[in-house]
C-alpha atoms as a PDB file:
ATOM      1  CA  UNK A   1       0.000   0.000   0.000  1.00  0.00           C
ATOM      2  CA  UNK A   2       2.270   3.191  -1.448  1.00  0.00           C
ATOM      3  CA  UNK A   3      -0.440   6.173  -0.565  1.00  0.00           C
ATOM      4  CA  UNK A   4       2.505   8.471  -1.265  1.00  0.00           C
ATOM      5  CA  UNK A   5       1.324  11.690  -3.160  1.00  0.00           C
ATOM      6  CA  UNK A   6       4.452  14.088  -3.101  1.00  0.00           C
ATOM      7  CA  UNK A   7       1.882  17.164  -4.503  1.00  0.00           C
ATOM      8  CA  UNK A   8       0.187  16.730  -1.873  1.00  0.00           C
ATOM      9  CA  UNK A   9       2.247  15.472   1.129  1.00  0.00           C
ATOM     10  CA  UNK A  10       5.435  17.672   0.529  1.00  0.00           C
ATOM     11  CA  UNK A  11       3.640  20.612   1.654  1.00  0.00           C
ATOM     12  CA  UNK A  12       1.803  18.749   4.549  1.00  0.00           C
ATOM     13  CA  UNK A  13       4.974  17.641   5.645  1.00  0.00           C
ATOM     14  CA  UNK A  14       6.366  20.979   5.379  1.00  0.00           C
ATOM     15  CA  UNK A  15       3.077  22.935   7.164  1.00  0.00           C
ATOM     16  CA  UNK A  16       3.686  20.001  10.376  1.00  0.00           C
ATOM     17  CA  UNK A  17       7.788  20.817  10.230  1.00  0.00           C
ATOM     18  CA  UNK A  18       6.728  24.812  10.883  1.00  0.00           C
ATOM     19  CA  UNK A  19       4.038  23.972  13.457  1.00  0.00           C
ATOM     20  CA  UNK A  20       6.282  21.271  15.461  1.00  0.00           C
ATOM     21  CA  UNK A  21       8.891  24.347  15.905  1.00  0.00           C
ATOM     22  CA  UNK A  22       6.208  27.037  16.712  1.00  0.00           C
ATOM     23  CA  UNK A  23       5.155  24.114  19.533  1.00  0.00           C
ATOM     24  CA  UNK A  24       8.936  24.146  20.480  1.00  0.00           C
ATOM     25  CA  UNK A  25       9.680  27.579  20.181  1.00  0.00           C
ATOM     26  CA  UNK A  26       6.336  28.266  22.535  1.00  0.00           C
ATOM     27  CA  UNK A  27       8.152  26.034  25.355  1.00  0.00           C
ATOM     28  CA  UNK A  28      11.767  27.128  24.915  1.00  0.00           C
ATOM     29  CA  UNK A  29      11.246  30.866  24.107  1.00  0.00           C
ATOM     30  CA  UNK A  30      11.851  32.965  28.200  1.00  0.00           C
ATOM     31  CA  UNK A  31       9.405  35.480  27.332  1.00  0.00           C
ATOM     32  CA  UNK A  32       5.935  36.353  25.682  1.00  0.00           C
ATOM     33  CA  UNK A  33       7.317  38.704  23.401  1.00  0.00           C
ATOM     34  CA  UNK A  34       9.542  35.931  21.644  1.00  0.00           C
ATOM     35  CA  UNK A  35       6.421  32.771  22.275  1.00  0.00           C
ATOM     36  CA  UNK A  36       3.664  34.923  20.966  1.00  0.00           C
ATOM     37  CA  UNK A  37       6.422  35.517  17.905  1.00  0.00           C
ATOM     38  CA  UNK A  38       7.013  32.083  17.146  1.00  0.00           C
ATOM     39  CA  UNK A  39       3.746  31.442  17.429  1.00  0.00           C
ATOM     40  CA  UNK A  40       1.911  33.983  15.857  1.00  0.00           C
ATOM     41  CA  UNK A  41       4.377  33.337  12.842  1.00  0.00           C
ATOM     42  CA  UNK A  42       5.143  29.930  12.177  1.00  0.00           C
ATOM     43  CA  UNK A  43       1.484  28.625  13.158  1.00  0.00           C
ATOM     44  CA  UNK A  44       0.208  30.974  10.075  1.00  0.00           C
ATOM     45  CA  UNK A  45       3.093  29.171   7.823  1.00  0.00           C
ATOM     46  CA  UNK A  46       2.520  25.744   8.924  1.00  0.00           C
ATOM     47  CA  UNK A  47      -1.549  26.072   8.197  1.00  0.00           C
ATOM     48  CA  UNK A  48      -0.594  27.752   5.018  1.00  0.00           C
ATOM     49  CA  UNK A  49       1.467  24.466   4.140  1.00  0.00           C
ATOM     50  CA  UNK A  50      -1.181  21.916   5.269  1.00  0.00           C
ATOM     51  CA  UNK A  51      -4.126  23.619   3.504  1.00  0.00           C
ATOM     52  CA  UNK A  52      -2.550  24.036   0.601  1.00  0.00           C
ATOM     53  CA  UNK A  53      -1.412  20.303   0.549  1.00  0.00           C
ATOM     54  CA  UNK A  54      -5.510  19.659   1.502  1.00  0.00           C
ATOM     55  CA  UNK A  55      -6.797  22.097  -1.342  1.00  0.00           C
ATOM     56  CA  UNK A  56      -3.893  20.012  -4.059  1.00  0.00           C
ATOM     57  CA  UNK A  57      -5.690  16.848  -2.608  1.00  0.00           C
ATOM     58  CA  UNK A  58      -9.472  17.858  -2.876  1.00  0.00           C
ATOM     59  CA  UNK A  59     -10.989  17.788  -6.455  1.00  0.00           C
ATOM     60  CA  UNK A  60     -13.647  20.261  -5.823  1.00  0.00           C
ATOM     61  CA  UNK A  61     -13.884  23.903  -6.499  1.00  0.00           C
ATOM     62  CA  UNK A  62     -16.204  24.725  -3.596  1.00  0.00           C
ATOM     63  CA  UNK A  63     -13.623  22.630  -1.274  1.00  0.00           C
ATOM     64  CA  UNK A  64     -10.676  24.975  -2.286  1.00  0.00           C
ATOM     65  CA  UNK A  65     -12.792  28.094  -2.288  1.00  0.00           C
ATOM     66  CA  UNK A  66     -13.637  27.446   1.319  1.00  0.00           C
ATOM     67  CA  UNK A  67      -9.775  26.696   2.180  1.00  0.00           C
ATOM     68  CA  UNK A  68      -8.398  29.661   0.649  1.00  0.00           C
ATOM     69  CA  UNK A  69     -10.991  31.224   2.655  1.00  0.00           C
ATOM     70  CA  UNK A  70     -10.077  30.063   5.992  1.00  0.00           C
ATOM     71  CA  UNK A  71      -6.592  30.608   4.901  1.00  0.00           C
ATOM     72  CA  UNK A  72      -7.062  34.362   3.619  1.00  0.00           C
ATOM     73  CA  UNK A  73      -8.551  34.708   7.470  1.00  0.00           C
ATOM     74  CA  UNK A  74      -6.068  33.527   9.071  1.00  0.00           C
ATOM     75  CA  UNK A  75      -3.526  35.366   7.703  1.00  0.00           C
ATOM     76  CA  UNK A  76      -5.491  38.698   8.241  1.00  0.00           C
ATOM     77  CA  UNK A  77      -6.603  37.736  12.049  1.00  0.00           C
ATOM     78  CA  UNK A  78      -3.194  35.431  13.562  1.00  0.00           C
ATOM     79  CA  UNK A  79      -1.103  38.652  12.836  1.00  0.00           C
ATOM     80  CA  UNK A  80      -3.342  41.116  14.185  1.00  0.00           C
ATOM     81  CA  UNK A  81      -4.539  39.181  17.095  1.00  0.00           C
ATOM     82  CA  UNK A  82      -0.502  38.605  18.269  1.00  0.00           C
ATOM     83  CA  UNK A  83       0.326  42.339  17.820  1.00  0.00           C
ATOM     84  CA  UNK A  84      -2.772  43.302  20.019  1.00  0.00           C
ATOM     85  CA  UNK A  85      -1.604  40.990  22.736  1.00  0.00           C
ATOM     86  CA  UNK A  86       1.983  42.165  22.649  1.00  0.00           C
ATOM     87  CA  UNK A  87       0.728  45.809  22.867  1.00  0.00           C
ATOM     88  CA  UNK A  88      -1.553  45.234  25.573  1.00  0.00           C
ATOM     89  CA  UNK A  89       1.722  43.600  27.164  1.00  0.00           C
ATOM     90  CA  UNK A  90       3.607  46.274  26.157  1.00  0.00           C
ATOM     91  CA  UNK A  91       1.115  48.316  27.638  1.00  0.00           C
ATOM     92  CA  UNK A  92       0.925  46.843  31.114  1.00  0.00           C
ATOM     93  CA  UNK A  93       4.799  47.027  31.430  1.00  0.00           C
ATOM     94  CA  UNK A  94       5.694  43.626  30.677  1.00  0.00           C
ATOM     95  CA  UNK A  95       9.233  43.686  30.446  1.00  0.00           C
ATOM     96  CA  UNK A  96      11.089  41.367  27.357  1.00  0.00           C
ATOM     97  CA  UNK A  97      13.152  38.758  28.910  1.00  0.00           C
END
């Protein structure tokens, strides 16, 4: 049984290698500043990987429609949403590690 699609599980396998080193980089990081940084950006690279490897997979336009959707979102709202919490951080004299 050789399910092996490299189209489609290059990028999957790509999307997990950036979200297993956000995961790491959220335990090893000292500080919030650097944690909400890995996460904020290698979360939005790792989804970006493992819905496009879904949308290269799925043979239906309304299937990719909705992923680039949810991936258009999350690139407009992960960014955002981490630079809000760092200012609010910021804000309340959090100091960087």
């Amino acid at each position: 049984m050789n399910d092996f699609s490299p189209l489609r599980d290059i990028p999957i396998l790509i999307g997990s290698f950036f979200v297993l080193t956000a995961a790491v980089g959220v335990l090893r990081f000292p500080d919030l500043y650097t944690r909400l940084h890995a996460s904020s950006k290698l979360v939005t690279l790792g989804s970006a990987g493992i819905f496009l490897g879904a949308a290269l997979e799925l043979t239906e336009a309304a299937a990719f429609t909705r992923l680039a959707a949810i991936l258009l979102f999350q690139f407009l709202t992960t960014p955002l949403s981490a630079y809000l919490i760092a200012q609010a951080a910021y804000l309340r004299a959090l100091p960087p590690a």
